[in-house]
PDB file of N, CA and C in Angstrom:
ATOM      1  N   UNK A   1     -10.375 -37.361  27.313  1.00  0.00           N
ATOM      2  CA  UNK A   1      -9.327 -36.417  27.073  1.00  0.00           C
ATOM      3  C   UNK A   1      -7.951 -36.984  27.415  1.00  0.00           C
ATOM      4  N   UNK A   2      -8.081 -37.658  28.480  1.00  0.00           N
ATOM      5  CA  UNK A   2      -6.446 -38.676  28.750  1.00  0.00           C
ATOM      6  C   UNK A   2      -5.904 -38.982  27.887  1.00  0.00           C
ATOM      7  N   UNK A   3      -6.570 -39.920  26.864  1.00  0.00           N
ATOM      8  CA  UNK A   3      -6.567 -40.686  25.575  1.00  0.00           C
ATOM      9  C   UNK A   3      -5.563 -39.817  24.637  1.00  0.00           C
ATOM     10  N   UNK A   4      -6.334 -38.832  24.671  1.00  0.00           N
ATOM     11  CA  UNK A   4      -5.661 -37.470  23.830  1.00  0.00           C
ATOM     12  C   UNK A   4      -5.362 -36.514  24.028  1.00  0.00           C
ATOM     13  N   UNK A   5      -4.376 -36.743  24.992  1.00  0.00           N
ATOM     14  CA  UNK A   5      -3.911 -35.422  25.596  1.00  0.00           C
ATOM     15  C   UNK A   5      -2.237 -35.715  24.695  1.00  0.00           C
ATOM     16  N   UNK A   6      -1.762 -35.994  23.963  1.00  0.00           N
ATOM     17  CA  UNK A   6      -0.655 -35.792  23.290  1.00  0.00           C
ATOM     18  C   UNK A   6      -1.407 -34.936  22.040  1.00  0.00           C
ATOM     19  N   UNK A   7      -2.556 -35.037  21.517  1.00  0.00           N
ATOM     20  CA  UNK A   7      -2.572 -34.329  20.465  1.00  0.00           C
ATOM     21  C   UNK A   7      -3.206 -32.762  20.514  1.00  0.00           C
ATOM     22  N   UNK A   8      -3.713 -33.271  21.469  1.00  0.00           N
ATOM     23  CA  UNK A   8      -4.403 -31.724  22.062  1.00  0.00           C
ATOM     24  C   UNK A   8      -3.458 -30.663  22.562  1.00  0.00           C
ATOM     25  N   UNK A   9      -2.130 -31.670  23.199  1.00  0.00           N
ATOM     26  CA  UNK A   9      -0.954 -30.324  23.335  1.00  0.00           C
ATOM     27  C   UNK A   9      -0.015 -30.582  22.325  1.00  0.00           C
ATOM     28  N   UNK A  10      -0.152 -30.480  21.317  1.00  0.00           N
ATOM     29  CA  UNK A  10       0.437 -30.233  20.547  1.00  0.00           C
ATOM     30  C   UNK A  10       1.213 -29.041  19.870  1.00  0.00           C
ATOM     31  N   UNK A  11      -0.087 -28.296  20.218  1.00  0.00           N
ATOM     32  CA  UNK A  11      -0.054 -26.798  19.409  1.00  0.00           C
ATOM     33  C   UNK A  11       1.004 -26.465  20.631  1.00  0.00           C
ATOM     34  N   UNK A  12       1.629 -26.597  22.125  1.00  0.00           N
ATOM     35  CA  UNK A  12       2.175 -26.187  22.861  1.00  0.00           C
ATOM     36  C   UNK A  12       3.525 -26.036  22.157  1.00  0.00           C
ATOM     37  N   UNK A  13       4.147 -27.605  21.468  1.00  0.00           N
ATOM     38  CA  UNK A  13       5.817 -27.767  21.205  1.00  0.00           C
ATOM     39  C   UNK A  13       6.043 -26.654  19.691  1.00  0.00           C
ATOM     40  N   UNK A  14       4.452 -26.787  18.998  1.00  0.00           N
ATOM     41  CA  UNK A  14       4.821 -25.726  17.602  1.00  0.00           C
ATOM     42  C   UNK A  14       4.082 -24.628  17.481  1.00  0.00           C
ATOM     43  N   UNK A  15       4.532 -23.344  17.973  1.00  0.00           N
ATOM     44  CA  UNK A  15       4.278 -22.032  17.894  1.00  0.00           C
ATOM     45  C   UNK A  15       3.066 -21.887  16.211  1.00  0.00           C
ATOM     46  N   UNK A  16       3.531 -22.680  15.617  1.00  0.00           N
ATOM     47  CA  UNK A  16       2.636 -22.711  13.993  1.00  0.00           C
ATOM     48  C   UNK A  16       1.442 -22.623  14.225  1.00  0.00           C
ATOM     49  N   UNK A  17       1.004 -24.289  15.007  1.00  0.00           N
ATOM     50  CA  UNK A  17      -0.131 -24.522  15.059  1.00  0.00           C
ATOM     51  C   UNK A  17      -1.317 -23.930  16.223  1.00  0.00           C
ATOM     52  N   UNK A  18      -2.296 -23.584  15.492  1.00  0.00           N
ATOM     53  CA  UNK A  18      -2.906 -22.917  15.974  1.00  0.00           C
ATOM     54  C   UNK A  18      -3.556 -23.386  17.201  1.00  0.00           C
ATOM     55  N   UNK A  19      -4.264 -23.085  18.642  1.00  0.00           N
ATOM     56  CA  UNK A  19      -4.897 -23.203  19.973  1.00  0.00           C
ATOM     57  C   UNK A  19      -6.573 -24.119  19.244  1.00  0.00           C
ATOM     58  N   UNK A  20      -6.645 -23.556  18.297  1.00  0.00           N
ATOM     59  CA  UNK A  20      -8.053 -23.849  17.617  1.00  0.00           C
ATOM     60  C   UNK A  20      -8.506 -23.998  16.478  1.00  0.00           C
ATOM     61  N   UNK A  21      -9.329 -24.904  16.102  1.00  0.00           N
ATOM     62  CA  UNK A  21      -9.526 -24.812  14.413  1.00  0.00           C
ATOM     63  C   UNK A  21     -10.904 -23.865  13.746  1.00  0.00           C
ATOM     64  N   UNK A  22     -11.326 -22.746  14.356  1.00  0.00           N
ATOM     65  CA  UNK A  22     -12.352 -21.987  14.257  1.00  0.00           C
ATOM     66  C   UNK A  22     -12.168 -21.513  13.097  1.00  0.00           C
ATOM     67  N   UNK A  23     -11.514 -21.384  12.314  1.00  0.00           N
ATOM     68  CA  UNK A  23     -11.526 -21.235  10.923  1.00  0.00           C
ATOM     69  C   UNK A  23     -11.630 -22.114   9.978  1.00  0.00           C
ATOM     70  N   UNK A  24     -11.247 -23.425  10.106  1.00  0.00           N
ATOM     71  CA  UNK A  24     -11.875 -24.565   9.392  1.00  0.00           C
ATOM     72  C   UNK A  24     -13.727 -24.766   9.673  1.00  0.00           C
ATOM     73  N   UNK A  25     -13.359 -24.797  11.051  1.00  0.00           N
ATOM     74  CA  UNK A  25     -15.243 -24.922  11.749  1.00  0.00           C
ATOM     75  C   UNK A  25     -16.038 -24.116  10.519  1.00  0.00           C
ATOM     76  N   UNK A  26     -15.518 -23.230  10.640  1.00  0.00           N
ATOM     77  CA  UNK A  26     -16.341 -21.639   9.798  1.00  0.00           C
ATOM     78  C   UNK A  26     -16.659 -22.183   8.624  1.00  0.00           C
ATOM     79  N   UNK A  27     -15.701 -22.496   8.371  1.00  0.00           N
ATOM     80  CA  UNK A  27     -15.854 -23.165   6.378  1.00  0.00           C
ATOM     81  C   UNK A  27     -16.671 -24.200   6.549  1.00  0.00           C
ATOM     82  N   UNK A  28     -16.460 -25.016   7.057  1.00  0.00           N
ATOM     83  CA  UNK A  28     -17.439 -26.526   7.138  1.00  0.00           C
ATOM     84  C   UNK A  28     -18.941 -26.292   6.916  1.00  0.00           C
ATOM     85  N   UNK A  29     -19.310 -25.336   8.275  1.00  0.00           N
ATOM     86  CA  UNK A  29     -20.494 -24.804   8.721  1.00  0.00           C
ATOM     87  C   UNK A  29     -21.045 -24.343   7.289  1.00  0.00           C
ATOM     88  N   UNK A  30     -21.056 -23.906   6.186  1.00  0.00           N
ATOM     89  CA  UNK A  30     -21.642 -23.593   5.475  1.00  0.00           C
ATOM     90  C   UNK A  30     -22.027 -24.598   4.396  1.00  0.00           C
ATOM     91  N   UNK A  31     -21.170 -25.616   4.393  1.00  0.00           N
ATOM     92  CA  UNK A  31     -20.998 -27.015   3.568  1.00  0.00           C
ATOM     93  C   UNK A  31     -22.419 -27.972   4.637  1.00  0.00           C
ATOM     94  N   UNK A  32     -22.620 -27.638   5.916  1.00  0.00           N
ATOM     95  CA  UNK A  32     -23.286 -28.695   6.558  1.00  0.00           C
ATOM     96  C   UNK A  32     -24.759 -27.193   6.034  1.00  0.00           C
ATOM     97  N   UNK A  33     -24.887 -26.520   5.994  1.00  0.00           N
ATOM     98  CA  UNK A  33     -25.965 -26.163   6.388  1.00  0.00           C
ATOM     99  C   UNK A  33     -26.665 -26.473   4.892  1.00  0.00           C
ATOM    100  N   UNK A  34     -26.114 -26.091   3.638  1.00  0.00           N
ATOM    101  CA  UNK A  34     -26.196 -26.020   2.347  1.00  0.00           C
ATOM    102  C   UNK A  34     -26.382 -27.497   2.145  1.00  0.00           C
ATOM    103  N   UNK A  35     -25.986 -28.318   2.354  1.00  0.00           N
ATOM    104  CA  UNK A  35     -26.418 -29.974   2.188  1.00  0.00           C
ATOM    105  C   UNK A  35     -27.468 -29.617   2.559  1.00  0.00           C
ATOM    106  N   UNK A  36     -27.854 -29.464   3.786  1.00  0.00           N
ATOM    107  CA  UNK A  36     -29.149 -29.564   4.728  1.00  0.00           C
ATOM    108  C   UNK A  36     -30.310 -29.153   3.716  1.00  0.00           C
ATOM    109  N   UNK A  37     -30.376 -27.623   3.128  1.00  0.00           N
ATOM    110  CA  UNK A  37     -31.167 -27.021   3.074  1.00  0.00           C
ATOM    111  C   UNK A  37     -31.464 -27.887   1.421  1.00  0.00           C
ATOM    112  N   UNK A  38     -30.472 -28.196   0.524  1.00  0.00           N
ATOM    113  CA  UNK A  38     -30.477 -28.612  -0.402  1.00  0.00           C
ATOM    114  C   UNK A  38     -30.977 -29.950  -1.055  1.00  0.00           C
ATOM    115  N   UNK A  39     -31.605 -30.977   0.403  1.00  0.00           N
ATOM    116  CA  UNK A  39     -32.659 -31.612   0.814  1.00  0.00           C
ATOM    117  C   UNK A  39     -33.843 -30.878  -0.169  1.00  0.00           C
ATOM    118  N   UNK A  40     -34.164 -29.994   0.191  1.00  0.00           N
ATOM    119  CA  UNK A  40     -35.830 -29.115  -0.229  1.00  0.00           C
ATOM    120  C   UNK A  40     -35.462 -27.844  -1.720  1.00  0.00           C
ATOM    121  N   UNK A  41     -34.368 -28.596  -2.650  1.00  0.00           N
ATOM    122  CA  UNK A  41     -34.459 -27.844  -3.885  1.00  0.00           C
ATOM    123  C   UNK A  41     -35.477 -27.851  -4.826  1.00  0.00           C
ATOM    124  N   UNK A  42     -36.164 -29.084  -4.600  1.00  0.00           N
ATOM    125  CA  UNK A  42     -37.242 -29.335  -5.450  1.00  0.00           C
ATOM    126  C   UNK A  42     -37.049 -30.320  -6.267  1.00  0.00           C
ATOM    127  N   UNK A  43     -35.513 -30.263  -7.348  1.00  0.00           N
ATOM    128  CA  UNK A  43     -35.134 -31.204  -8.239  1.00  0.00           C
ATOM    129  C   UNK A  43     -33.777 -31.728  -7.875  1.00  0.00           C
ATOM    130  N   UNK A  44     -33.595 -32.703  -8.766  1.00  0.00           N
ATOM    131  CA  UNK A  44     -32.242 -32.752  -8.926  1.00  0.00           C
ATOM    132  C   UNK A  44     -31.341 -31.443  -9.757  1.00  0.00           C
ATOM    133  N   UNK A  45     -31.894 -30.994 -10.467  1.00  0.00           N
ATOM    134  CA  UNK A  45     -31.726 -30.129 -11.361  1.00  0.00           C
ATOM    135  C   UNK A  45     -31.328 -28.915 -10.612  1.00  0.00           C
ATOM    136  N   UNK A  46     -32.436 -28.178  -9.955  1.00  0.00           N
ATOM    137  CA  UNK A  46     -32.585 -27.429  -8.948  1.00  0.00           C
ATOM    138  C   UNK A  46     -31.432 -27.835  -7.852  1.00  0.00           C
ATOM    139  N   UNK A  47     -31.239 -28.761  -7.450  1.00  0.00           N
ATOM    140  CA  UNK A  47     -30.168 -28.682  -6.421  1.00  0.00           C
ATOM    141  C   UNK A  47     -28.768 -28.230  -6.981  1.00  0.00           C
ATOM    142  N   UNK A  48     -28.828 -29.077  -8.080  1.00  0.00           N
ATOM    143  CA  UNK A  48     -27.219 -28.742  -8.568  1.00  0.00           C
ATOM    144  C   UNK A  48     -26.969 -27.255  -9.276  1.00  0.00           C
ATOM    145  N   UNK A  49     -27.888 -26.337  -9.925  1.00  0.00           N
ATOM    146  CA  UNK A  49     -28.399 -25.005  -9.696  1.00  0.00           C
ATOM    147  C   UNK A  49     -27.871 -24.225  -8.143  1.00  0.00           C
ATOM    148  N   UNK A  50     -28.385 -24.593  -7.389  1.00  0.00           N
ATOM    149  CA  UNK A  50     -28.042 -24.286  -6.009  1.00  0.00           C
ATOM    150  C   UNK A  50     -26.486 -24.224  -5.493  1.00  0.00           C
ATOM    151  N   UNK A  51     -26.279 -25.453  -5.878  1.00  0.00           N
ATOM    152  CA  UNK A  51     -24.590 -26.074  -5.754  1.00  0.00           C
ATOM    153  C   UNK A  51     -23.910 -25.059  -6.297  1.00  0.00           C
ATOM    154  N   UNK A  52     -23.989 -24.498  -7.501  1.00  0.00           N
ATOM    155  CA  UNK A  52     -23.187 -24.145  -7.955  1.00  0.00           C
ATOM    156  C   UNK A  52     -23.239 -22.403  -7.798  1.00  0.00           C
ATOM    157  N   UNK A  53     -24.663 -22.074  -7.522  1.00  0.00           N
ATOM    158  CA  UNK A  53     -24.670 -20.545  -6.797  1.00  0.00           C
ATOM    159  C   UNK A  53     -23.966 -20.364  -5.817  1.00  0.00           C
ATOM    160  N   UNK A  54     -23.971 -21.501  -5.047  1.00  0.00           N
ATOM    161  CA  UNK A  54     -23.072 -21.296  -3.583  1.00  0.00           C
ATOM    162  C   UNK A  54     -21.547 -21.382  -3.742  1.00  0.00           C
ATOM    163  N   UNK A  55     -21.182 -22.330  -5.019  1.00  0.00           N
ATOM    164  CA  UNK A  55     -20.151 -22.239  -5.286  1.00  0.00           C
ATOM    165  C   UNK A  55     -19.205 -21.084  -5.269  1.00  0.00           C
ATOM    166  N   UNK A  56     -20.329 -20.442  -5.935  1.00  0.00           N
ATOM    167  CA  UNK A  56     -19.754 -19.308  -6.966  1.00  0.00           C
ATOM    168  C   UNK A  56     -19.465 -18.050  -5.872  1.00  0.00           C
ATOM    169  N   UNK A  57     -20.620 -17.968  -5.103  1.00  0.00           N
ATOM    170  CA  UNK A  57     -20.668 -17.326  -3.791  1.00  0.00           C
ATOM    171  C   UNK A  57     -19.395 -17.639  -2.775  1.00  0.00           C
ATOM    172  N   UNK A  58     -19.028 -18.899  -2.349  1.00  0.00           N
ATOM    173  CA  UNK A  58     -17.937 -19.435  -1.686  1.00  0.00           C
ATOM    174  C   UNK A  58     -16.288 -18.995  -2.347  1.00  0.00           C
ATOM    175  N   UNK A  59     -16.681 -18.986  -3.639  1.00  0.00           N
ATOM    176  CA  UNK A  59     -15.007 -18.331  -3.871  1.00  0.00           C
ATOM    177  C   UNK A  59     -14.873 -17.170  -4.150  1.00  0.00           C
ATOM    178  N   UNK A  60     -16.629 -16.186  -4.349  1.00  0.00           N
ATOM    179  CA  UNK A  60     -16.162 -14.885  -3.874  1.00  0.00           C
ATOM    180  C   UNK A  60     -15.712 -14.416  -2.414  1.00  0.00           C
ATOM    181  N   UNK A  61     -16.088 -15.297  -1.741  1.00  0.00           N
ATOM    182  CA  UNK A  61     -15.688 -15.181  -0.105  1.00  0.00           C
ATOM    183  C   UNK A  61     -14.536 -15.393   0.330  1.00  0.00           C
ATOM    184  N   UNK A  62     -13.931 -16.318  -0.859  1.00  0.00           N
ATOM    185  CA  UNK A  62     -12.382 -17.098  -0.493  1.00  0.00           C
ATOM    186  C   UNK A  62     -11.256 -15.620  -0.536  1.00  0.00           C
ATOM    187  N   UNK A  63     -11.506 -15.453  -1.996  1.00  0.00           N
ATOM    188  CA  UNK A  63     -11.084 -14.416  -2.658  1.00  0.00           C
ATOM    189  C   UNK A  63     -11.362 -12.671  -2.409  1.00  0.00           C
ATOM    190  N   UNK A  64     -12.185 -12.720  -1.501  1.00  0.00           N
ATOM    191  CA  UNK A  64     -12.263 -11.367  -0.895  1.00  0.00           C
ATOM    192  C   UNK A  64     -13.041 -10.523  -2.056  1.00  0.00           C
ATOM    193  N   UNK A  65     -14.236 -11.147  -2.632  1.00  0.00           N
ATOM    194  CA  UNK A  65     -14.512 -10.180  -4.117  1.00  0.00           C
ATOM    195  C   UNK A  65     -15.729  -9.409  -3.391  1.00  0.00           C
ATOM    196  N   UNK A  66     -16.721  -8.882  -3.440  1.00  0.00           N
ATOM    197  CA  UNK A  66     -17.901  -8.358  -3.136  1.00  0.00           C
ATOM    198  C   UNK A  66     -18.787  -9.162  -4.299  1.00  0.00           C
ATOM    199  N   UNK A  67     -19.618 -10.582  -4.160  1.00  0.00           N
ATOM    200  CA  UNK A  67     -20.045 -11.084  -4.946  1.00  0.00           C
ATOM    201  C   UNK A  67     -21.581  -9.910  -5.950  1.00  0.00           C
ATOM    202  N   UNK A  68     -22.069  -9.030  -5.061  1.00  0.00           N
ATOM    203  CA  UNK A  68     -22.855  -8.531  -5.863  1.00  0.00           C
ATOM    204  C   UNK A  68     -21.879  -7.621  -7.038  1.00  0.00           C
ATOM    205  N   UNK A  69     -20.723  -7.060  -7.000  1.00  0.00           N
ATOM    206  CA  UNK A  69     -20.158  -6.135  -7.934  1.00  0.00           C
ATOM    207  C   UNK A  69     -19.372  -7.254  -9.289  1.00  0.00           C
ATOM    208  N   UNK A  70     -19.235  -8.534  -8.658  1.00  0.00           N
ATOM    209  CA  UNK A  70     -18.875  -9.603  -9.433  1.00  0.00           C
ATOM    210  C   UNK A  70     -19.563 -10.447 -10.458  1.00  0.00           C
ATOM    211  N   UNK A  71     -21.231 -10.446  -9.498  1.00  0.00           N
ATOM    212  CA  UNK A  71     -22.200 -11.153 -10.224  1.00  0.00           C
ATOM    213  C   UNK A  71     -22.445  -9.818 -11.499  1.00  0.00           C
ATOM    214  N   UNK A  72     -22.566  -8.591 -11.197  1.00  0.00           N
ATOM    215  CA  UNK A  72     -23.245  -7.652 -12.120  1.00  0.00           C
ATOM    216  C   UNK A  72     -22.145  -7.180 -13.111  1.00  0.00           C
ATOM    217  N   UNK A  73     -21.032  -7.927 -13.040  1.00  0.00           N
ATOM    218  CA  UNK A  73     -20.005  -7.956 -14.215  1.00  0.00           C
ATOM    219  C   UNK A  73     -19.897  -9.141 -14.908  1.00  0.00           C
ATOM    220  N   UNK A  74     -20.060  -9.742 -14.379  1.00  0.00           N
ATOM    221  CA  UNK A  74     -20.071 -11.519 -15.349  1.00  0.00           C
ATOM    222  C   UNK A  74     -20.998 -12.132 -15.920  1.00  0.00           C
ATOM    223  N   UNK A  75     -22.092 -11.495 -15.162  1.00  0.00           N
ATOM    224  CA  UNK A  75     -23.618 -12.189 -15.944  1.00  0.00           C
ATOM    225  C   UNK A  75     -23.548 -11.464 -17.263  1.00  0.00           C
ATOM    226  N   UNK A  76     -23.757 -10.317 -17.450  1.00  0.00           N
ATOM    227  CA  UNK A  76     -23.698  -9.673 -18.462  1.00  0.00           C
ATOM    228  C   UNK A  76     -23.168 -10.332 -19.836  1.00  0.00           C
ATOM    229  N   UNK A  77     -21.635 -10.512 -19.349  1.00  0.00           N
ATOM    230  CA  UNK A  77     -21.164 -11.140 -20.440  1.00  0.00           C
ATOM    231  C   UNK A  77     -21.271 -12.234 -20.540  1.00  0.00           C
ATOM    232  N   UNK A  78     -21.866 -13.289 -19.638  1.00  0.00           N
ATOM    233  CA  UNK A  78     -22.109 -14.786 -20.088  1.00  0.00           C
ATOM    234  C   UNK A  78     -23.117 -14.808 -20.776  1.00  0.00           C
ATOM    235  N   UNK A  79     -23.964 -13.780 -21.017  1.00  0.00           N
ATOM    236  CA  UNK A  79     -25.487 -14.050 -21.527  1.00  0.00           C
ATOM    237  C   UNK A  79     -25.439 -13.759 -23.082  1.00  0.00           C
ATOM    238  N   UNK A  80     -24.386 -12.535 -22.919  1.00  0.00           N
ATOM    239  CA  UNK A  80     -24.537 -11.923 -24.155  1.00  0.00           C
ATOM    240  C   UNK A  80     -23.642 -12.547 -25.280  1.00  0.00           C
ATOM    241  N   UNK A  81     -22.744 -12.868 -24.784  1.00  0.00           N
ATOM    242  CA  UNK A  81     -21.913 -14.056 -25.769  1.00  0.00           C
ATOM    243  C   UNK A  81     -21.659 -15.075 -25.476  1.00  0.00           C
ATOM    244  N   UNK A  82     -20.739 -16.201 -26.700  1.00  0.00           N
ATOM    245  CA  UNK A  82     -20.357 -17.239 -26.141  1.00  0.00           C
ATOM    246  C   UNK A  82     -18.568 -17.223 -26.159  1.00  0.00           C
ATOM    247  N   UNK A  83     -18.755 -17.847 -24.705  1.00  0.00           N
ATOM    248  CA  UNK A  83     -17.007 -17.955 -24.352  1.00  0.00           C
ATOM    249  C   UNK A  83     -16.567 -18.771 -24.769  1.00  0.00           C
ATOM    250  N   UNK A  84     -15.242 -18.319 -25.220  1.00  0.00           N
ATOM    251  CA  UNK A  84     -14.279 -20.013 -25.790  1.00  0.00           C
ATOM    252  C   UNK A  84     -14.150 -20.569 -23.970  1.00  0.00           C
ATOM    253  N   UNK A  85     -13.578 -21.936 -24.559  1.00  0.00           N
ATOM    254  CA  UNK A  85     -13.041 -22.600 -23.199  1.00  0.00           C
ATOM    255  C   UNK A  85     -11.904 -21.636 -22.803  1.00  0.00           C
ATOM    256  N   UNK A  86     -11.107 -21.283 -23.003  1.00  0.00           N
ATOM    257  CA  UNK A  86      -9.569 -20.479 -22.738  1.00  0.00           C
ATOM    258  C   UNK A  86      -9.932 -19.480 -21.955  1.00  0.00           C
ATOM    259  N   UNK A  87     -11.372 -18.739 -22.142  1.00  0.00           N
ATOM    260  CA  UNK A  87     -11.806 -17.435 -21.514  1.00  0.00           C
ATOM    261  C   UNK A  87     -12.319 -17.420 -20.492  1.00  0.00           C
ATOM    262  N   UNK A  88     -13.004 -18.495 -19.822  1.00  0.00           N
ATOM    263  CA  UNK A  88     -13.443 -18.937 -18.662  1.00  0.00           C
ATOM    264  C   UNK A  88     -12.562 -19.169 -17.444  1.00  0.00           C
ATOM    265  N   UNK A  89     -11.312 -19.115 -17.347  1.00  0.00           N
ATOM    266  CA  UNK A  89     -10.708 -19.248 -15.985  1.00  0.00           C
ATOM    267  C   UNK A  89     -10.778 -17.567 -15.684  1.00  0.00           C
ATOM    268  N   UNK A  90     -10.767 -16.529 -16.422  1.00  0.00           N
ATOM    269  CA  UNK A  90     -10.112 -15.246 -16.313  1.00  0.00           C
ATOM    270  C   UNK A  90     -11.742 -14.913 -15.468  1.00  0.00           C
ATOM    271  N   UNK A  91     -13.156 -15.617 -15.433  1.00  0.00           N
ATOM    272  CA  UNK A  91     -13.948 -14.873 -15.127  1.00  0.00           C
ATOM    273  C   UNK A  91     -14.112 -15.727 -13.960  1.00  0.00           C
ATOM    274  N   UNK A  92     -13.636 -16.294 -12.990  1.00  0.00           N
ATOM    275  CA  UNK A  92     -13.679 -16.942 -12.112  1.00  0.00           C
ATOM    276  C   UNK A  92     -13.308 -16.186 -10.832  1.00  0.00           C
ATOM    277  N   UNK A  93     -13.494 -15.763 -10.209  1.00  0.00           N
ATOM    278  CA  UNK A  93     -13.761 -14.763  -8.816  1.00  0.00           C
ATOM    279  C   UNK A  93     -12.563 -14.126  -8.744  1.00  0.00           C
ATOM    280  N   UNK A  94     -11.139 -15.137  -8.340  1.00  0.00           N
ATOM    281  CA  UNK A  94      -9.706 -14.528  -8.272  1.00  0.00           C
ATOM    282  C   UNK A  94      -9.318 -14.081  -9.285  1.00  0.00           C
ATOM    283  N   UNK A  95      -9.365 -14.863 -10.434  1.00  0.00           N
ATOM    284  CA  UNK A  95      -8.860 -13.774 -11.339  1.00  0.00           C
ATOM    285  C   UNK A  95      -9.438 -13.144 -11.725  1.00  0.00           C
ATOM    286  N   UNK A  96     -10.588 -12.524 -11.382  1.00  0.00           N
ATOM    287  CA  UNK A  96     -11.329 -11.118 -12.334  1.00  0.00           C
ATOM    288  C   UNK A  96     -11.024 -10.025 -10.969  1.00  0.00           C
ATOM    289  N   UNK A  97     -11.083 -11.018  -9.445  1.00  0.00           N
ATOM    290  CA  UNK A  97     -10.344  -9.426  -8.808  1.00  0.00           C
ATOM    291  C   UNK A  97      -8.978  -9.044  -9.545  1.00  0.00           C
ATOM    292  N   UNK A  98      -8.186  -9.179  -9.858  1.00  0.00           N
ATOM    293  CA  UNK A  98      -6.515  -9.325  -9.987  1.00  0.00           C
ATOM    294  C   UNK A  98      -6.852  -8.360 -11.470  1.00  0.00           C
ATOM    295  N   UNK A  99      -7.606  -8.957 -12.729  1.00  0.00           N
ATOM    296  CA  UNK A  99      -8.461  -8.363 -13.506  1.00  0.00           C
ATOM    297  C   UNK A  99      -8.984  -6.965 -13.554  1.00  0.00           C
ATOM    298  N   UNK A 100     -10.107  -6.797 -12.275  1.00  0.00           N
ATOM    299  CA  UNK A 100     -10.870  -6.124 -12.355  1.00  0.00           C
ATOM    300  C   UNK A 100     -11.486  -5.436 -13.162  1.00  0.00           C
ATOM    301  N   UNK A 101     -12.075  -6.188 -13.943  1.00  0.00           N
ATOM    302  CA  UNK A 101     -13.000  -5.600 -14.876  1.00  0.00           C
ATOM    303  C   UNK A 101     -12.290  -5.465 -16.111  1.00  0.00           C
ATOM    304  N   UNK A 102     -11.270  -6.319 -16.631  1.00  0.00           N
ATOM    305  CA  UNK A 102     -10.725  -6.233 -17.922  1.00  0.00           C
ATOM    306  C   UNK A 102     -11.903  -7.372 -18.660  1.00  0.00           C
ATOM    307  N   UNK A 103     -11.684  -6.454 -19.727  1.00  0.00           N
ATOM    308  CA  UNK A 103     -12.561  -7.197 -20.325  1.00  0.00           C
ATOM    309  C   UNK A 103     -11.700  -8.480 -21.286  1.00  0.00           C
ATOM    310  N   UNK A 104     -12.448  -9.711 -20.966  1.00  0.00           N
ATOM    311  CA  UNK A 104     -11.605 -10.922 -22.025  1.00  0.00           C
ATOM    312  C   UNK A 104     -12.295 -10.943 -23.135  1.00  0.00           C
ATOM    313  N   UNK A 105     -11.425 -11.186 -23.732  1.00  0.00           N
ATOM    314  CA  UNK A 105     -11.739 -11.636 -25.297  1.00  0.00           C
ATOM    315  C   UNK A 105     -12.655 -12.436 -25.446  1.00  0.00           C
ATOM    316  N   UNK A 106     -13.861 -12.517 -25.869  1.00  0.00           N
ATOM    317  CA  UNK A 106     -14.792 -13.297 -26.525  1.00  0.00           C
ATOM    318  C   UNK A 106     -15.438 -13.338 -27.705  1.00  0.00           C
ATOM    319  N   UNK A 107     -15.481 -14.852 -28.146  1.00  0.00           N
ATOM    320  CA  UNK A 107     -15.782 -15.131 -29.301  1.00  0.00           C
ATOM    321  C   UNK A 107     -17.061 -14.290 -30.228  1.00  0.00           C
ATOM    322  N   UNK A 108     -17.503 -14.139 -31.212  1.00  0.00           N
ATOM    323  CA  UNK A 108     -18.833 -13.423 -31.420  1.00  0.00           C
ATOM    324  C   UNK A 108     -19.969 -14.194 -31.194  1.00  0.00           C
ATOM    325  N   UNK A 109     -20.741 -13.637 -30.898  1.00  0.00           N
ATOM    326  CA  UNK A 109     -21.971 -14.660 -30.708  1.00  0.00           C
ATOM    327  C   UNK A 109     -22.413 -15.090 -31.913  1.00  0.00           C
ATOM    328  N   UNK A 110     -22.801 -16.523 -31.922  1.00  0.00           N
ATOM    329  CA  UNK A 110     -23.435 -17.094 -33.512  1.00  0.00           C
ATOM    330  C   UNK A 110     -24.805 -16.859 -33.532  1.00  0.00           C
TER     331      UNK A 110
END
């Protein structure tokens, strides 16, 4: 701690910085456990499946959405049609809260 005792008081000279990084910790912690578990997906296939549930899960969390009221609005319409590229940022966690439930324009299904 001698070593680093200039960086550890740091947070003393700038009111900004925070006493602790328990909110980074928080975020990490879910990145270490999800590697971990993602060891035992079965596939490669399957993992990156996984990856991207958690993804999807992680920026409803960022974004403050309730991922079950999010998932049961977006699946719907990913299944039932096909999206242009242009229509896909609007269904992405932040902007469909901001959204809420507007419906985007999509192409007809072929």
């Amino acid at each position: 701690m001698l070593n680093q005792q200039r960086p550890l008081r740091r947070f003393l000279d700038d009111g900004v910085i925070p006493i602790d990084n328990g909110i980074v910790e928080r975020l990490h912690i879910r990145t270490a456990l999800t590697r971990k578990n993602f060891l035992f997906a079965g596939s490669d296939a399957g993992g990156e499946r996984a990856a991207i549930a958690f993804t999807i899960l992680g920026c409803c969390a960022l974004a403050k959405v309730d991922p079950v009221k999010y998932l049961v609005d977006v699946l719907p319409r990913l299944a039932v049609r096909k999206l242009r590229l242009c229509d896909t940022p609007a269904l992405l966690p932040a902007a469909w809260k901001i959204g809420r439930g507007t419906r985007v324009a999509m192409a007809p299904a072929s």
